[in-house]
Protein backbone atom coordinates (compact mmCIF):
# COMPACT_ATOMS: atom_id res chain seq x y z
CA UNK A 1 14.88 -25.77 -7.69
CA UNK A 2 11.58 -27.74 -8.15
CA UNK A 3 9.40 -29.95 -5.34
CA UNK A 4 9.86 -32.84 -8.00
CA UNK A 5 13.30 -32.43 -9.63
CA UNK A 6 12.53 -35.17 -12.38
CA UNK A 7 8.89 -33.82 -13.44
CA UNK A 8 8.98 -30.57 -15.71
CA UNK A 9 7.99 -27.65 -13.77
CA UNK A 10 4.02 -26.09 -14.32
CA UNK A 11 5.13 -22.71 -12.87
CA UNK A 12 8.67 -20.69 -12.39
CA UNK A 13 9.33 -17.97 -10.38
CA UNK A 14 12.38 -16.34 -12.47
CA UNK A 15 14.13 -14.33 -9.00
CA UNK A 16 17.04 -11.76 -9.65
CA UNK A 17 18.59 -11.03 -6.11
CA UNK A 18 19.13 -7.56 -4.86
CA UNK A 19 22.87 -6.01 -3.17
CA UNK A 20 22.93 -2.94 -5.15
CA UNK A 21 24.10 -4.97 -8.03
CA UNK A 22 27.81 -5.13 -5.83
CA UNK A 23 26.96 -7.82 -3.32
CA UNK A 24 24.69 -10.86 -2.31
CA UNK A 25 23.80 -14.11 -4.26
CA UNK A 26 21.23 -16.57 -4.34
CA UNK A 27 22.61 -18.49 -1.65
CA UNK A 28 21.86 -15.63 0.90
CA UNK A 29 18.46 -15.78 -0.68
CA UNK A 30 17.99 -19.47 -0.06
CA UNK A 31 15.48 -19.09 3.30
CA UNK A 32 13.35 -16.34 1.36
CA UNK A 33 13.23 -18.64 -2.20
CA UNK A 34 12.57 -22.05 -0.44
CA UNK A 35 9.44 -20.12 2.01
CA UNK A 36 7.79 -18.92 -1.31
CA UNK A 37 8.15 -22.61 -3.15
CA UNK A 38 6.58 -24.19 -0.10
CA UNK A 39 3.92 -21.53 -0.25
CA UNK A 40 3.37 -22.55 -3.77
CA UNK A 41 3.33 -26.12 -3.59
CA UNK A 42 -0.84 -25.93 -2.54
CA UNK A 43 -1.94 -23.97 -5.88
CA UNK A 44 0.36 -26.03 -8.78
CA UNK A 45 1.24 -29.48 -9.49
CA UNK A 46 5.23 -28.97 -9.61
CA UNK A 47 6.18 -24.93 -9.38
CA UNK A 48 10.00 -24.37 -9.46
CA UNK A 49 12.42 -21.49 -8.83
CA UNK A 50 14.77 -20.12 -10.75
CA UNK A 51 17.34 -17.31 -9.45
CA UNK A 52 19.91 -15.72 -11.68
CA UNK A 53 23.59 -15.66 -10.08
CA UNK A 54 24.57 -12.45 -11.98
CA UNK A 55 27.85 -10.52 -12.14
CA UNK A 56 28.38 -8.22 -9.69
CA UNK A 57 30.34 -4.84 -10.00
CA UNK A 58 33.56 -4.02 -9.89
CA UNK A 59 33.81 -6.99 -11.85
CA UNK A 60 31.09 -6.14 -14.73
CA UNK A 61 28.95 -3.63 -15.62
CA UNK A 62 25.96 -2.36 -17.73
CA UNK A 63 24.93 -4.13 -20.47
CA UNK A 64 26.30 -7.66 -18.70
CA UNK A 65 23.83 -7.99 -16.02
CA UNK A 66 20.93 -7.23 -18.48
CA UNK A 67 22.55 -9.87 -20.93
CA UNK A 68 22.82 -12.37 -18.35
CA UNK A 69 19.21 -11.52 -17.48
CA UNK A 70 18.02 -12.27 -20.74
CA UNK A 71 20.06 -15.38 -20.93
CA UNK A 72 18.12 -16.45 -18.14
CA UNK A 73 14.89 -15.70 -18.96
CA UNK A 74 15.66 -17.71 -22.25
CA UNK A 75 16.62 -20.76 -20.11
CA UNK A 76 13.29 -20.12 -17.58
CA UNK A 77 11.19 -20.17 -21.11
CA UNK A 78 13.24 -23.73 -22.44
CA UNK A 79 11.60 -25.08 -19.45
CA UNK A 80 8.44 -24.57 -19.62
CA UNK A 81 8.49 -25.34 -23.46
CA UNK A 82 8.66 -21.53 -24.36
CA UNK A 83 5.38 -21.06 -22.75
CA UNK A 84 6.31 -17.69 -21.00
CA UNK A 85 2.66 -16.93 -19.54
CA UNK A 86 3.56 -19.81 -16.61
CA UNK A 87 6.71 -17.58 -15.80
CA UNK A 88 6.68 -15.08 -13.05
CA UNK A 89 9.37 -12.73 -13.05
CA UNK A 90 10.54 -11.47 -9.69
CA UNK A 91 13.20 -9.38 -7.95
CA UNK A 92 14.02 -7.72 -5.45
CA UNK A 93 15.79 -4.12 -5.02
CA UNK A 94 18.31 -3.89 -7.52
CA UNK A 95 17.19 -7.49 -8.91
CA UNK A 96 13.90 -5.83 -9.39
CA UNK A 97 15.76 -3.22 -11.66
CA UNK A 98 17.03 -6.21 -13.60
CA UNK A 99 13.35 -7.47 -14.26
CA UNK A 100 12.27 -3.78 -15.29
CA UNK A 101 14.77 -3.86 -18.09
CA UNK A 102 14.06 -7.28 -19.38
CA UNK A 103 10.32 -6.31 -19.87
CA UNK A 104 11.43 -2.95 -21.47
CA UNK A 105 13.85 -4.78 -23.43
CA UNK A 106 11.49 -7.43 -24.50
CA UNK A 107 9.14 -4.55 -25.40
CA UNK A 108 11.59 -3.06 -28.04
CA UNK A 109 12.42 -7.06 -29.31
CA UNK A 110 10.87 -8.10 -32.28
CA UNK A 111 8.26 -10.93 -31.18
CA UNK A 112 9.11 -9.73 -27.92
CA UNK A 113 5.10 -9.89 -26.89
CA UNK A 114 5.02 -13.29 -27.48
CA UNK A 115 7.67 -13.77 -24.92
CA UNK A 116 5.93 -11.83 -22.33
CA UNK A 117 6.29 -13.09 -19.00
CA UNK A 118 2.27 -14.19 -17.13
CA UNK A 119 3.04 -11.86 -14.50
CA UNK A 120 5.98 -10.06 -12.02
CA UNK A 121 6.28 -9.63 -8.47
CA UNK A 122 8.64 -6.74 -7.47
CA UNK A 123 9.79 -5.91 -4.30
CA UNK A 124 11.02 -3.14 -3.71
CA UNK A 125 12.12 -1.99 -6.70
CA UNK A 126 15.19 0.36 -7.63
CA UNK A 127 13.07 2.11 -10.10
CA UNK A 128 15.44 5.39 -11.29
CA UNK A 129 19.54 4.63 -10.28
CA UNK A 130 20.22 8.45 -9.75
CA UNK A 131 17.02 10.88 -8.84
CA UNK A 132 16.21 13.98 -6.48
CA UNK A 133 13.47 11.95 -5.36
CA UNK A 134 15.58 8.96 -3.89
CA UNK A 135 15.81 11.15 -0.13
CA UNK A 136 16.85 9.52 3.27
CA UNK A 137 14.58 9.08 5.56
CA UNK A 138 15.28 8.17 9.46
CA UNK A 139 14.38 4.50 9.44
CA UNK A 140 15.74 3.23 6.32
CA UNK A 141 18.93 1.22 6.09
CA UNK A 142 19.28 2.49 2.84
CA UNK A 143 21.47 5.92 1.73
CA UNK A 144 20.68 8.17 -1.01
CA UNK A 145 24.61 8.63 -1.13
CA UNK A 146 25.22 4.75 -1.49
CA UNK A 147 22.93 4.52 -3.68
CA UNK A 148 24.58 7.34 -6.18
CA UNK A 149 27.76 5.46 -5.99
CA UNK A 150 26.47 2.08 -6.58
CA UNK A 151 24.30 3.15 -9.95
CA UNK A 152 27.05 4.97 -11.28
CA UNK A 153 29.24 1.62 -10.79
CA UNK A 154 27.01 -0.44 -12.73
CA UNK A 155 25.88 2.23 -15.17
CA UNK A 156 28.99 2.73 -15.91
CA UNK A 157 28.76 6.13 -17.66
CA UNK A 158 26.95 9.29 -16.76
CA UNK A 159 24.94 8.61 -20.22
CA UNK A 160 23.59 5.81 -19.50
CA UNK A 161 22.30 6.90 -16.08
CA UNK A 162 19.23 8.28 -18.44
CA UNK A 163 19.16 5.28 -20.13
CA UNK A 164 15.40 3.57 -19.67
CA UNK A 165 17.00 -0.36 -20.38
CA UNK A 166 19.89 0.88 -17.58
CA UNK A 167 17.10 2.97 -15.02
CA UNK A 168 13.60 1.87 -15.68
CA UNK A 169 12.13 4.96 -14.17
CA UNK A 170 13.52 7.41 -16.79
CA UNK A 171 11.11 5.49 -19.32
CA UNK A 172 8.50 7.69 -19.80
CA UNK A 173 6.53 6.56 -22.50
CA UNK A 174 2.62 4.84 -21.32
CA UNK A 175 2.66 3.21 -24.66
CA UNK A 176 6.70 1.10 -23.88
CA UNK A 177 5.17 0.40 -20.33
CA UNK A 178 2.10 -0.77 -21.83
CA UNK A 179 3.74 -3.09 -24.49
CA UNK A 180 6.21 -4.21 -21.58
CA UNK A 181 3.37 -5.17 -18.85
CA UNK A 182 3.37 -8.78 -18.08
CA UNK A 183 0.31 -10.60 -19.31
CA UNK A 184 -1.46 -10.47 -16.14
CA UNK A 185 -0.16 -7.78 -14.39
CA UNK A 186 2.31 -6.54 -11.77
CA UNK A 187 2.49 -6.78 -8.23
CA UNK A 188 4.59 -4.56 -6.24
CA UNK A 189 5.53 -4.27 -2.60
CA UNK A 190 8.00 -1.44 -0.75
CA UNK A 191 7.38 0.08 2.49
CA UNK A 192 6.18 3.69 3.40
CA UNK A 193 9.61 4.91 5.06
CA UNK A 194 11.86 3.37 1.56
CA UNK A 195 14.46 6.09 0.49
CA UNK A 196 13.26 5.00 -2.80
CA UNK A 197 9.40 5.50 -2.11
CA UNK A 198 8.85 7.95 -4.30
CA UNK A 199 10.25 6.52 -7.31
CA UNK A 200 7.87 3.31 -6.64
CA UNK A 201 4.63 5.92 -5.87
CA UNK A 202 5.76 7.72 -9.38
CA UNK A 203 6.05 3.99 -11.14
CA UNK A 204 3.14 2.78 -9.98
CA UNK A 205 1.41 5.96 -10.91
CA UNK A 206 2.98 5.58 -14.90
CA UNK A 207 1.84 2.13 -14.69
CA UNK A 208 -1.44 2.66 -13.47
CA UNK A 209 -1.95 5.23 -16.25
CA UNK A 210 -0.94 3.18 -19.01
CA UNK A 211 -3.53 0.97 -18.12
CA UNK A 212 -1.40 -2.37 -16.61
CA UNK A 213 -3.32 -4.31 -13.93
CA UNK A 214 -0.83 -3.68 -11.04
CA UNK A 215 -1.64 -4.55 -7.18
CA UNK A 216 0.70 -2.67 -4.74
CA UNK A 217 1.27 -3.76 -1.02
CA UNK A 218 2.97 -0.56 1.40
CA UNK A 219 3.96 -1.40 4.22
CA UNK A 220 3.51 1.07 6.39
CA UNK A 221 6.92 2.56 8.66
CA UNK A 222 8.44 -0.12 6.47
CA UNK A 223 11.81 0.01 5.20
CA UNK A 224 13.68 -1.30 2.25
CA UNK A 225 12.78 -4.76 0.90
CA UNK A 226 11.10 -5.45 4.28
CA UNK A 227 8.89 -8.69 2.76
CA UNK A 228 12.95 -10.20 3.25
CA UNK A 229 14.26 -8.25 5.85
CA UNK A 230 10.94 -9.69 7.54
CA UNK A 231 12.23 -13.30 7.39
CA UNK A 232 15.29 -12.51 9.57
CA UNK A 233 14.06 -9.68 11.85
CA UNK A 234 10.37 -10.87 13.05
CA UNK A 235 9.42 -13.00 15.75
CA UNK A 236 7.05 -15.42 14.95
CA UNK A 237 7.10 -17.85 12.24
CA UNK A 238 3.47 -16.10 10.49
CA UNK A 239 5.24 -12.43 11.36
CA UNK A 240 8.61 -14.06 8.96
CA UNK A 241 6.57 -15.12 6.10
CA UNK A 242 3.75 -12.76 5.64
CA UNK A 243 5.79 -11.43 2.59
CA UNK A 244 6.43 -14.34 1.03
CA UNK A 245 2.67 -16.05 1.52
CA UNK A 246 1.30 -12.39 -0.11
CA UNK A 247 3.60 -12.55 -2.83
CA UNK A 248 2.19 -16.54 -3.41
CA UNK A 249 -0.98 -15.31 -3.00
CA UNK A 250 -1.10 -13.05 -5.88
CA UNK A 251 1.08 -15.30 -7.99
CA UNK A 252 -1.57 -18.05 -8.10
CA UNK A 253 -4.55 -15.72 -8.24
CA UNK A 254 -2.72 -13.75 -11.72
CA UNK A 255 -1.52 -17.66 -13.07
CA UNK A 256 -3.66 -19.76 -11.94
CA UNK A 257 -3.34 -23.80 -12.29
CA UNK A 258 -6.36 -23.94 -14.07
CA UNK A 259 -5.69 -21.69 -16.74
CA UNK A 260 -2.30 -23.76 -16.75
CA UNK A 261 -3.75 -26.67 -17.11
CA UNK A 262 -6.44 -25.32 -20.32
CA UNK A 263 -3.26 -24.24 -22.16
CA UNK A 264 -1.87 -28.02 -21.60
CA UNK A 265 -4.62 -29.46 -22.79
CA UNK A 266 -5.48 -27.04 -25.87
């Protein structure tokens, strides 16, 4: 979706939903994506939205979701005449594990840095499908026991449970995280009481040290994916969006129109 539906877009925000890769769809998404494309609309000319309706499991597994990931990157780029530095790749939860393997699968692709996206926004990210360090906590809606079962679904064998394209956190390598790293950058949010906190704190710590430009938001006694929850639990209208507008916010300060507009005109 784009504010002018017959004008090519100058920015996309390339969204893959979260549900545990077993449940929700864009359409649940709808309030969330629509909030952060009106937040938009004051920084670029015509910015657009595009949100991958994936395969869910029990009906597919590993390596569909990833394909169908790259499929829609591909599309995102055809839009923006393969100019991938005005995409921003986003996801939430699960969906966020989705965006962690295209860049470490666009990493390993030959002329893969060329298709880099300009920058991703991740919120809460699934970072490692099966670790120690994924714990319960008392506030979170989130179970380290769910969680087990749904990565195994989607892995779909024990092997690739260790697999970095399957679990980005078992890629330990600065130098694939470095060749991976959008463009501009990486912005991450997750809040303080997450069962998967730690796995973000140890990510952003890898990332940090490989030398990407990353900007992290924790919110603190927040729980999973809280810059959504947000929308549907606070009270007041600035309360519901604060997520979104921060996650604008640092989407027009890493692509900003001007340097769009330079690259139009070069």
């Amino acid at each position: 979706m784009a504010c002018i539906e017959t004008k090519p877009p100058d920015i996309i925000i390339y969204y893959c939903h979260g549900g545990g890769f077993s449940m929700g769809s864009t359409y649940f998404y709808l309030e969330p994506l629509l909030a952060l494309l009106t937040l938009l609309k004051p920084h670029y000319q015509n910015p657009a939205i595009f949100a991958l309706e994936y395969t869910l499991v029990p009906e597919a597994s590993y390596p569909t979701q990833l394909s169908q990931t790259m499929a829609g990157y591909d599309h995102a780029l055809s839009l923006v005449h393969n100019d991938a530095s005005r995409i921003c790749v986003a996801g939430d939860s699960a969906g966020a594990t989705l965006i962690l393997s295209l860049l470490l699968h666009l990493a390993q692709e030959p002329g893969g840095q060329t298709r880099r996206p300009g920058y991703a926004t991740l919120i809460s990210p699934w970072v490692t499908l099966a670790s120690d360090n994924n714990r319960d906590t008392p506030s979170d809606y989130l179970s380290k026991e769910s969680l087990q079962l749904y990565g195994s679904q989607y892995a779909a064998t024990k092997e690739n449970l260790s697999d970095p394209l399957v679990s980005p956190g078992c890629c330990v390598y600065l130098d694939w995280w470095t060749r991976a790293a959008p463009r501009n950058g990486m912005y991450i949010a997750f809040g303080s009481e997450e069962v998967l906190g730690l796995e973000t704190r140890n990510l952003i710590s890898r990332l940090e040290k490989s030398g990407v430009n990353i900007s992290v938001r924790e919110y603190a006694s927040g729980i999973h994916a809280w810059a959504i929850a947000s929308l549907f639990l606070e009270e007041t209208i600035e309360e519901r969006i604060r997520g979104m507008k921060e996650l604008a916010k640092m989407v027009a300060w890493n692509i900003p129109h001007s340097l769009i507009k330079a690259r139009a005109y070069h």
